[in-house]
Protein backbone atom coordinates (compact mmCIF):
# COMPACT_ATOMS: atom_id res chain seq x y z
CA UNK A 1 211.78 72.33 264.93
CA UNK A 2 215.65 73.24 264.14
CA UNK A 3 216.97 74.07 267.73
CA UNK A 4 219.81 75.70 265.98
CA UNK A 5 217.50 78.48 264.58
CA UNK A 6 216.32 79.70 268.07
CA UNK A 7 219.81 79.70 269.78
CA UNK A 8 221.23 82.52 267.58
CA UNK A 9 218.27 84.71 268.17
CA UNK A 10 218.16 84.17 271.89
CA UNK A 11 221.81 84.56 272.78
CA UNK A 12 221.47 88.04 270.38
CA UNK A 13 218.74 89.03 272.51
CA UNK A 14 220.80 88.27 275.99
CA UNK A 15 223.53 89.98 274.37
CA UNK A 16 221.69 93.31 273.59
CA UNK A 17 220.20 93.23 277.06
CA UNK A 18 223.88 93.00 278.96
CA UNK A 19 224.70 96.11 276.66
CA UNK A 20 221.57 98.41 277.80
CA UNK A 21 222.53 96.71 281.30
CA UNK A 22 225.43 98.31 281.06
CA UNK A 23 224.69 101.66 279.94
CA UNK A 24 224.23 103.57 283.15
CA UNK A 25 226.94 102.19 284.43
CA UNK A 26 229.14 103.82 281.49
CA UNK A 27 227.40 107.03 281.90
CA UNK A 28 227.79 107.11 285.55
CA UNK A 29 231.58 106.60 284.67
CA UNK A 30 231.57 109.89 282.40
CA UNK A 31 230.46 111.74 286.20
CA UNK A 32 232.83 114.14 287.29
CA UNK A 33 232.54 115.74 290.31
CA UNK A 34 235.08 118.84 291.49
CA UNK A 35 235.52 120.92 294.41
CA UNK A 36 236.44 124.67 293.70
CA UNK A 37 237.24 126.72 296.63
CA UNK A 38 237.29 130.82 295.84
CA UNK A 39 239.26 133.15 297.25
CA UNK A 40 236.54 135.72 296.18
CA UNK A 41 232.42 135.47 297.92
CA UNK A 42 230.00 134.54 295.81
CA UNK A 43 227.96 138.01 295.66
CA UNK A 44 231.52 139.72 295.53
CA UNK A 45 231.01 142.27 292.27
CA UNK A 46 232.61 140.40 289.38
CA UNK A 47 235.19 138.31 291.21
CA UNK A 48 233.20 135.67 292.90
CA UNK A 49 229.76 135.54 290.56
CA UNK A 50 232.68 134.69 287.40
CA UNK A 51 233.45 131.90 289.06
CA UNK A 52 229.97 130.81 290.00
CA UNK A 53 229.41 131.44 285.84
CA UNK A 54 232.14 129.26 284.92
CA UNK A 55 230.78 126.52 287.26
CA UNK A 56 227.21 126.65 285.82
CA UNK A 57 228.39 127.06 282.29
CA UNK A 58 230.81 123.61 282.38
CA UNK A 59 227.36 122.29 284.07
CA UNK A 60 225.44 123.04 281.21
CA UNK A 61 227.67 122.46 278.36
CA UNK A 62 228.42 118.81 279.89
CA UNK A 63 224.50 118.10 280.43
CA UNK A 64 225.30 117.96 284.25
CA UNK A 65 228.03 115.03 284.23
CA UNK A 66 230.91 117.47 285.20
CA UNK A 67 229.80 119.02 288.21
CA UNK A 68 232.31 121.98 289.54
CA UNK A 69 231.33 123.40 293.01
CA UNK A 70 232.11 126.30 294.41
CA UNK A 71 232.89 127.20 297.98
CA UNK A 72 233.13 130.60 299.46
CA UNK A 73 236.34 131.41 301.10
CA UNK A 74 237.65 129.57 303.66
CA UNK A 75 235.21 126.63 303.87
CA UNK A 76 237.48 124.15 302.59
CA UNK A 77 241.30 125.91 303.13
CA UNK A 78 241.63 129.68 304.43
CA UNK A 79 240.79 131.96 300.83
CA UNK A 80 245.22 133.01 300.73
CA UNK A 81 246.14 129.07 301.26
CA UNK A 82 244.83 127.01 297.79
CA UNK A 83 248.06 126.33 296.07
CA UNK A 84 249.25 124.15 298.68
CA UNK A 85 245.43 122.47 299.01
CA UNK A 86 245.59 122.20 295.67
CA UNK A 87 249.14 121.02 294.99
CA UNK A 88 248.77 118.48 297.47
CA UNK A 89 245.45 117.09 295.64
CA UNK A 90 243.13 117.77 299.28
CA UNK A 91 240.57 120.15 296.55
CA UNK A 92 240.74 119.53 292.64
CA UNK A 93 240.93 123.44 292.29
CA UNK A 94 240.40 127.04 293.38
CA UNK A 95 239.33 129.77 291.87
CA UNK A 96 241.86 132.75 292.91
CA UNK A 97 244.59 134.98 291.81
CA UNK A 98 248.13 134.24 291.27
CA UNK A 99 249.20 137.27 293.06
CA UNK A 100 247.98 135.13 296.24
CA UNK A 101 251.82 132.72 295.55
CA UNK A 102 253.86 135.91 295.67
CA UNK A 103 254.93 134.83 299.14
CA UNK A 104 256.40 131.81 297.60
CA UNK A 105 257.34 133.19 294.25
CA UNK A 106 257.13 136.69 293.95
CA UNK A 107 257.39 136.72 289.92
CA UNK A 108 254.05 135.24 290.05
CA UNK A 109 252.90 138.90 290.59
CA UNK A 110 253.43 139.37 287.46
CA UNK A 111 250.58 136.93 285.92
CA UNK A 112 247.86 139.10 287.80
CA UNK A 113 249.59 142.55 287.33
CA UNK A 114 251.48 145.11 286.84
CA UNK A 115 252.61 148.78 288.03
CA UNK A 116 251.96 151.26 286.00
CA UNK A 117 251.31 148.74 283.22
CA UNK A 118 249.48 148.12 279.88
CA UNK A 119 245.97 147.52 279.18
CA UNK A 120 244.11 144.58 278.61
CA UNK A 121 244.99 143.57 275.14
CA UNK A 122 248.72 143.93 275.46
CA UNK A 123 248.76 142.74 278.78
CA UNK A 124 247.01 139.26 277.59
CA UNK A 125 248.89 139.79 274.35
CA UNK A 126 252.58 139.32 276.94
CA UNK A 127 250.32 136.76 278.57
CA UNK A 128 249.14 134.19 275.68
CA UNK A 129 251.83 135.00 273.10
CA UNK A 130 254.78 136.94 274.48
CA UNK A 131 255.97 134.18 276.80
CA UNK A 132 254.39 135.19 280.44
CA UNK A 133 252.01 132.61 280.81
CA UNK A 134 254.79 129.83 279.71
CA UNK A 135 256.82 131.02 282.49
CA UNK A 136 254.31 130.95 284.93
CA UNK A 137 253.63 127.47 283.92
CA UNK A 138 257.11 126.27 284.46
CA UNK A 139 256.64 127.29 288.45
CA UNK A 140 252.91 125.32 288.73
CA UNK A 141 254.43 122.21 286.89
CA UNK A 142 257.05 121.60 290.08
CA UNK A 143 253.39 121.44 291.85
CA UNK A 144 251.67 119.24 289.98
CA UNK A 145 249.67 122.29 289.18
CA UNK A 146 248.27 123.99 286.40
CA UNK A 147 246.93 127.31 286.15
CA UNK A 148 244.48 129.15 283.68
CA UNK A 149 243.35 132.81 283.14
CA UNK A 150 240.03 133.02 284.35
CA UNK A 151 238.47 136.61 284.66
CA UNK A 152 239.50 140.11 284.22
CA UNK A 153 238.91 143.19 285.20
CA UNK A 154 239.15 146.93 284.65
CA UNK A 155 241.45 149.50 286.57
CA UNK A 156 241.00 149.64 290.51
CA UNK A 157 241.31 152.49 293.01
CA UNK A 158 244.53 153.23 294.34
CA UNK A 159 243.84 153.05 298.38
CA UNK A 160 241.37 154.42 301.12
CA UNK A 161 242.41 156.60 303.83
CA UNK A 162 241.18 157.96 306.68
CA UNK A 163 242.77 161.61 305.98
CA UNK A 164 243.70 163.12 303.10
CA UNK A 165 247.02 162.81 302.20
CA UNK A 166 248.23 165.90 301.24
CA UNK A 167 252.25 164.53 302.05
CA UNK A 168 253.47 161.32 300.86
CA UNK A 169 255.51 161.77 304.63
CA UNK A 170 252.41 160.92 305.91
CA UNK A 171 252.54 157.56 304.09
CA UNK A 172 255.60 156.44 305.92
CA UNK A 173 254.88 153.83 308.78
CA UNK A 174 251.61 153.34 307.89
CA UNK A 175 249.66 149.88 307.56
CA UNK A 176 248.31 149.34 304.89
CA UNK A 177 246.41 146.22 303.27
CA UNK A 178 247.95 146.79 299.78
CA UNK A 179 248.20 144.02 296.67
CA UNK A 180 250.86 142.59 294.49
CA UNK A 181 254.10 144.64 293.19
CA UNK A 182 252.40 147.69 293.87
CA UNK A 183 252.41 146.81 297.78
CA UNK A 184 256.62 145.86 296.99
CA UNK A 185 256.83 149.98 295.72
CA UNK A 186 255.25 151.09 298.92
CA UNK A 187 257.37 149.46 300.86
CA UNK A 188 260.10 151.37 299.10
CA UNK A 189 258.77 154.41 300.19
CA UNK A 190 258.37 153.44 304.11
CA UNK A 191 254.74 151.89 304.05
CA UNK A 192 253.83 148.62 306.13
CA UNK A 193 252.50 146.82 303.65
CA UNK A 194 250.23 143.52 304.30
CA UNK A 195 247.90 141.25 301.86
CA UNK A 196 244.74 140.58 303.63
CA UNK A 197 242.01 138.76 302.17
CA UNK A 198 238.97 140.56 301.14
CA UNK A 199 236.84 139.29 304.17
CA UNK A 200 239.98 140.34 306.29
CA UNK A 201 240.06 144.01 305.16
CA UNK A 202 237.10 145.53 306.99
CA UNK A 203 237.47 144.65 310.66
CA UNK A 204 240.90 145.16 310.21
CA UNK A 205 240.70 149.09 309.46
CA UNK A 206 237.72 148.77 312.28
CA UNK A 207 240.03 147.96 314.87
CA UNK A 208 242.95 149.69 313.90
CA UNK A 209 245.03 147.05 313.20
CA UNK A 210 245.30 148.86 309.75
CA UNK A 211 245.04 152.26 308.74
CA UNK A 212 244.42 152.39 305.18
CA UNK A 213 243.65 149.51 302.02
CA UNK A 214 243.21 148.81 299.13
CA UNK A 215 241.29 146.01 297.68
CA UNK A 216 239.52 146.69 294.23
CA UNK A 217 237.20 148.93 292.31
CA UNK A 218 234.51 150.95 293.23
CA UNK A 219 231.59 148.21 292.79
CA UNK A 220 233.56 145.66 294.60
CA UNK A 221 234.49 147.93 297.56
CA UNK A 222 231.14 149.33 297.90
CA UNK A 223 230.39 145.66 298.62
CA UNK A 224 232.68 145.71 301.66
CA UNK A 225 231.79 148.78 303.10
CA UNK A 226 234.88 150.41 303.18
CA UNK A 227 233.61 153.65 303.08
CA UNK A 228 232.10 153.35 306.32
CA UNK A 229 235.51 153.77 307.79
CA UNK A 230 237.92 155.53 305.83
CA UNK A 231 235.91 158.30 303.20
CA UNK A 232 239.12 159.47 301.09
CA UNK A 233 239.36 157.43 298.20
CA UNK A 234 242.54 157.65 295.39
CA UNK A 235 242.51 157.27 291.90
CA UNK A 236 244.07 156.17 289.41
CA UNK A 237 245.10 152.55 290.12
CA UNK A 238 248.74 152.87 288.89
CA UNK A 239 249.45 149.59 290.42
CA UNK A 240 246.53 147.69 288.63
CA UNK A 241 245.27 149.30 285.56
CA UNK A 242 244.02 145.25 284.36
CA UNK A 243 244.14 142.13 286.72
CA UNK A 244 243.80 138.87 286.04
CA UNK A 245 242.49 136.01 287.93
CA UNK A 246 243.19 132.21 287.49
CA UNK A 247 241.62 128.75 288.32
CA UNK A 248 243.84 126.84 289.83
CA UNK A 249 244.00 123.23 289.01
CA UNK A 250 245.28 119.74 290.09
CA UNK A 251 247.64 118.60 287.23
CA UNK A 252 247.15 114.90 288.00
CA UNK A 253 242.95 115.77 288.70
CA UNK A 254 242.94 117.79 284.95
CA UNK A 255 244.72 115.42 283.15
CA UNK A 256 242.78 112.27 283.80
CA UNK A 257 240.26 114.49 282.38
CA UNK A 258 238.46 113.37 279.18
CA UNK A 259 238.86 115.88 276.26
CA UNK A 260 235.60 117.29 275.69
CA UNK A 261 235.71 118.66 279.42
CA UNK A 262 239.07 119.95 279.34
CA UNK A 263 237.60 122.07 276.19
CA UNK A 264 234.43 122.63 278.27
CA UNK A 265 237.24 124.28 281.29
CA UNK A 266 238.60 126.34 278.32
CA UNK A 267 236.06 127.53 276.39
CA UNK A 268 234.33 128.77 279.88
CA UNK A 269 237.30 130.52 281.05
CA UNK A 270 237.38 131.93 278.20
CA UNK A 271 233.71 133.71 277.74
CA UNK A 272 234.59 134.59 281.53
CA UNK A 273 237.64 136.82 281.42
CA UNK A 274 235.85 138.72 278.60
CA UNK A 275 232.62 138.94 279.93
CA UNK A 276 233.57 140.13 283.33
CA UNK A 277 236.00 142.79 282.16
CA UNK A 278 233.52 144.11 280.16
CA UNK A 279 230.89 144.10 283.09
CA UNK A 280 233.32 145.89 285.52
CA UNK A 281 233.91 148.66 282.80
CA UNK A 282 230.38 148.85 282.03
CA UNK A 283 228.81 149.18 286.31
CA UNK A 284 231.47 151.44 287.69
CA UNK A 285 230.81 154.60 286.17
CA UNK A 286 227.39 154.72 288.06
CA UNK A 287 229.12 153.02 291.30
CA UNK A 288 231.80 155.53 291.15
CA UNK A 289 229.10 158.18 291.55
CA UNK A 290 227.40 156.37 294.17
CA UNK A 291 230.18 156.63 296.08
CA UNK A 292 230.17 160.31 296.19
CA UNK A 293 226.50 160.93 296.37
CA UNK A 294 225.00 158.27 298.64
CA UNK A 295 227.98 157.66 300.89
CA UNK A 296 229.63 160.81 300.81
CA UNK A 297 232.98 159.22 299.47
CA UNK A 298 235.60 162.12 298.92
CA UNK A 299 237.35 161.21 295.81
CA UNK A 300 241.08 162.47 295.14
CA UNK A 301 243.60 162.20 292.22
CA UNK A 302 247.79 161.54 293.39
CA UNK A 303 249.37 164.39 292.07
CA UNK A 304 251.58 163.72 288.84
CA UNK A 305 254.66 164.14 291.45
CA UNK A 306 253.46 161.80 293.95
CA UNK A 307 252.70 159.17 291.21
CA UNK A 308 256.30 159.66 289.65
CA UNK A 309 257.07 158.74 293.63
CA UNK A 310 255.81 155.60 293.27
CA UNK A 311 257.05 155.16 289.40
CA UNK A 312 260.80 155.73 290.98
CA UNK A 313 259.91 153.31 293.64
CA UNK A 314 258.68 150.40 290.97
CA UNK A 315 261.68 150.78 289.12
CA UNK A 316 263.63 150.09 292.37
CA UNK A 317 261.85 147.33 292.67
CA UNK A 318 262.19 145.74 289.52
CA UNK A 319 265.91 146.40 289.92
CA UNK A 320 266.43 144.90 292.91
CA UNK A 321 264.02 141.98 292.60
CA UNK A 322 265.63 140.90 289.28
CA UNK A 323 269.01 140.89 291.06
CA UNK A 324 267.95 138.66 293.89
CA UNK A 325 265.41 136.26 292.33
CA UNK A 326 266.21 134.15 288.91
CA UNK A 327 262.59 133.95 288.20
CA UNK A 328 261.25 137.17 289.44
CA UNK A 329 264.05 138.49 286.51
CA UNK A 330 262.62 136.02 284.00
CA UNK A 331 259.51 137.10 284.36
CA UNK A 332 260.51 140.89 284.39
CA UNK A 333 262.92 140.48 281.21
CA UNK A 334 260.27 138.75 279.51
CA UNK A 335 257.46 141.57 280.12
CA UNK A 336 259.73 144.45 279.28
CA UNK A 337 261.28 142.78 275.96
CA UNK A 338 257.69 142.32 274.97
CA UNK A 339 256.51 146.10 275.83
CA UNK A 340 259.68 147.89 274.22
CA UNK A 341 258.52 145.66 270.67
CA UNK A 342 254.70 146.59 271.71
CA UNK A 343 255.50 150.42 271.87
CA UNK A 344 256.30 150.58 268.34
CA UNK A 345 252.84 149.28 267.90
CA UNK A 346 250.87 151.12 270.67
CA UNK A 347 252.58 154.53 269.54
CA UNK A 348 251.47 154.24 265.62
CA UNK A 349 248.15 154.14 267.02
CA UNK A 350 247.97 156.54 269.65
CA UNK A 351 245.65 159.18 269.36
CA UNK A 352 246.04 162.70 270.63
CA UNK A 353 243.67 165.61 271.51
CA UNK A 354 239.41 165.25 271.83
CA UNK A 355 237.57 163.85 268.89
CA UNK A 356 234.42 163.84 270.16
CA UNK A 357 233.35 168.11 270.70
């Protein structure tokens, strides 16, 4: 017998083995494995079950190999504190708002919101093609961060009280948990404005250490129970008519990232923001009633003087803000260059009068 004839076979049969041997260790390299701390609860209306959604959905797509979990708020970093935590590289990512940086850059406001602003589809349209997102970009890059839109949602009450206010005198000196740019107007008109986490919001107005808030929309704050303490509630949400939310990510973390999950992170963001903005305008109708019928919520429009108040006071703001921070007037340039060429747009389409009678 040729020896020579049962070498070849044999070492191609030792060499086949080594390459199944080494097949689960390959697949166990693909493994990803993510920490994503919210700023939003998990049963939170819209805010924190989008996030759980985007988790399960880069789950699925990736056959369970890139594993994002979420954590409620502050289990791993206190729910205003990621962008340090995530900066820093102590959690891969958080799911949150931009509008939770203002204390380090206040033009960051802008990627969540704006007074008295736009709708969703020229609001994303500033966002994805007008320039906004680019210049938030620039900031998380210092950071060795990287941020993506991540949900949406409709327009939000405007504040609950525990009196009608029939002055806006009666607004000056008071606390009151307030959000974003629209929080920097009331301040212009003598409120004491403080950002309080959602969790934060109730006990505060139980103890006093606040008098009135604002947090969201009618199915969200039903969820907190703010009408068990203050029963006036204002509408419209001139200071949020759309908001946008953002994961948060570890630049370094992301881009060691294979491509296939990076497009797995996108396309699930994606279906998100969508999704959940269509969900929020879809559930509050009926939650708007439920206010007023089951919990005896006394519902109130501002008067179109009081909301020209705060219109004067925005415009202060934008003013002043531009004049004392570079970016804060990049970021304000850039959204009102792009709504002065949208208006020529959004005016050739504007409808006027009832078409449905």
């Amino acid at each position: 017998m040729n020896i020579k004839h049962l070498i070849k076979p044999a070492l191609l049969a030792m060499a086949g083995i080594a390459v199944v041997m080494t097949l689960p260790v390959q697949a166990d390299a693909q493994k990803v494995k993510w920490k994503m701390q919210s700023a939003f609860g998990g049963k939170l209306a819209h805010l924190g079950p989008s996030g759980l959604r985007f988790a399960d959905k880069v789950k699925s797509m990736s056959e369970g190999k890139f594993i994002i979990k979420f954590f409620e708020p502050g289990a791993l970093v206190p729910a205003l504190e990621c962008f340090d935590a995530v900066s820093k590289g102590a959690i891969e990512s958080c799911w949150t708002s931009p509008g939770y940086h203002a204390g380090r850059y206040p033009g960051l406001a802008f990627a969540t919101t704006v007074p008295f602003g736009p709708g969703i589809g020229e609001y994303m349209a500033w966002k994805w093609f007008g320039g906004g997102n680019e210049i938030r970009d620039k900031i998380y890059d210092k950071h060795d961060l990287i941020g993506f839109d991540s949900f949406a949602i409709g327009p939000e009450t405007s504040g609950w009280f525990k009196f009608e206010v029939t002055d806006l005198e009666q607004m000056k000196g008071l606390k009151m948990r307030f959000f974003g740019l629209g929080g920097r107007a009331l301040a212009k008109i003598g409120v004491s404005v403080q950002l309080l986490a959602g969790g934060d919001i109730y006990p505060a107005l139980e103890r006093g250490v606040i008098q009135a808030a604002e947090f969201s929309m009618p199915t969200i704050d039903i969820g907190y129970g703010f009408y068990q303490i203050a029963k006036h509630n204002y509408f419209p949400g001139w200071h949020q008519q759309v908001s946008v939310g953002e994961l948060l990510v570890n630049k370094t973390e992301f881009n060691g990232l294979k491509q296939s999950y990076k497009d797995m992170i996108d396309a699930a963001l994606g279906q998100q923001l969508i999704y959940t903005y269509a969900e929020s305008e879809a559930l509050n109708p009926d939650a708007l009633l439920e206010m007023g019928d089951k919990y005896g919520v006394i519902r109130h429009r501002w008067k179109d003087e009081q909301l020209a108040v705060f219109e004067k006071a925005w415009k202060e703001v934008l003013i002043e803000e531009s004049a004392n921070d570079p970016t804060f007037k990049e970021f304000a340039d850039s959204y009102l260059a792009f709504r002065a060429k949208y208006k020529h747009w959004g005016d050739a389409q504007k409808l006027k009068g009832t078409y449905l009678d």
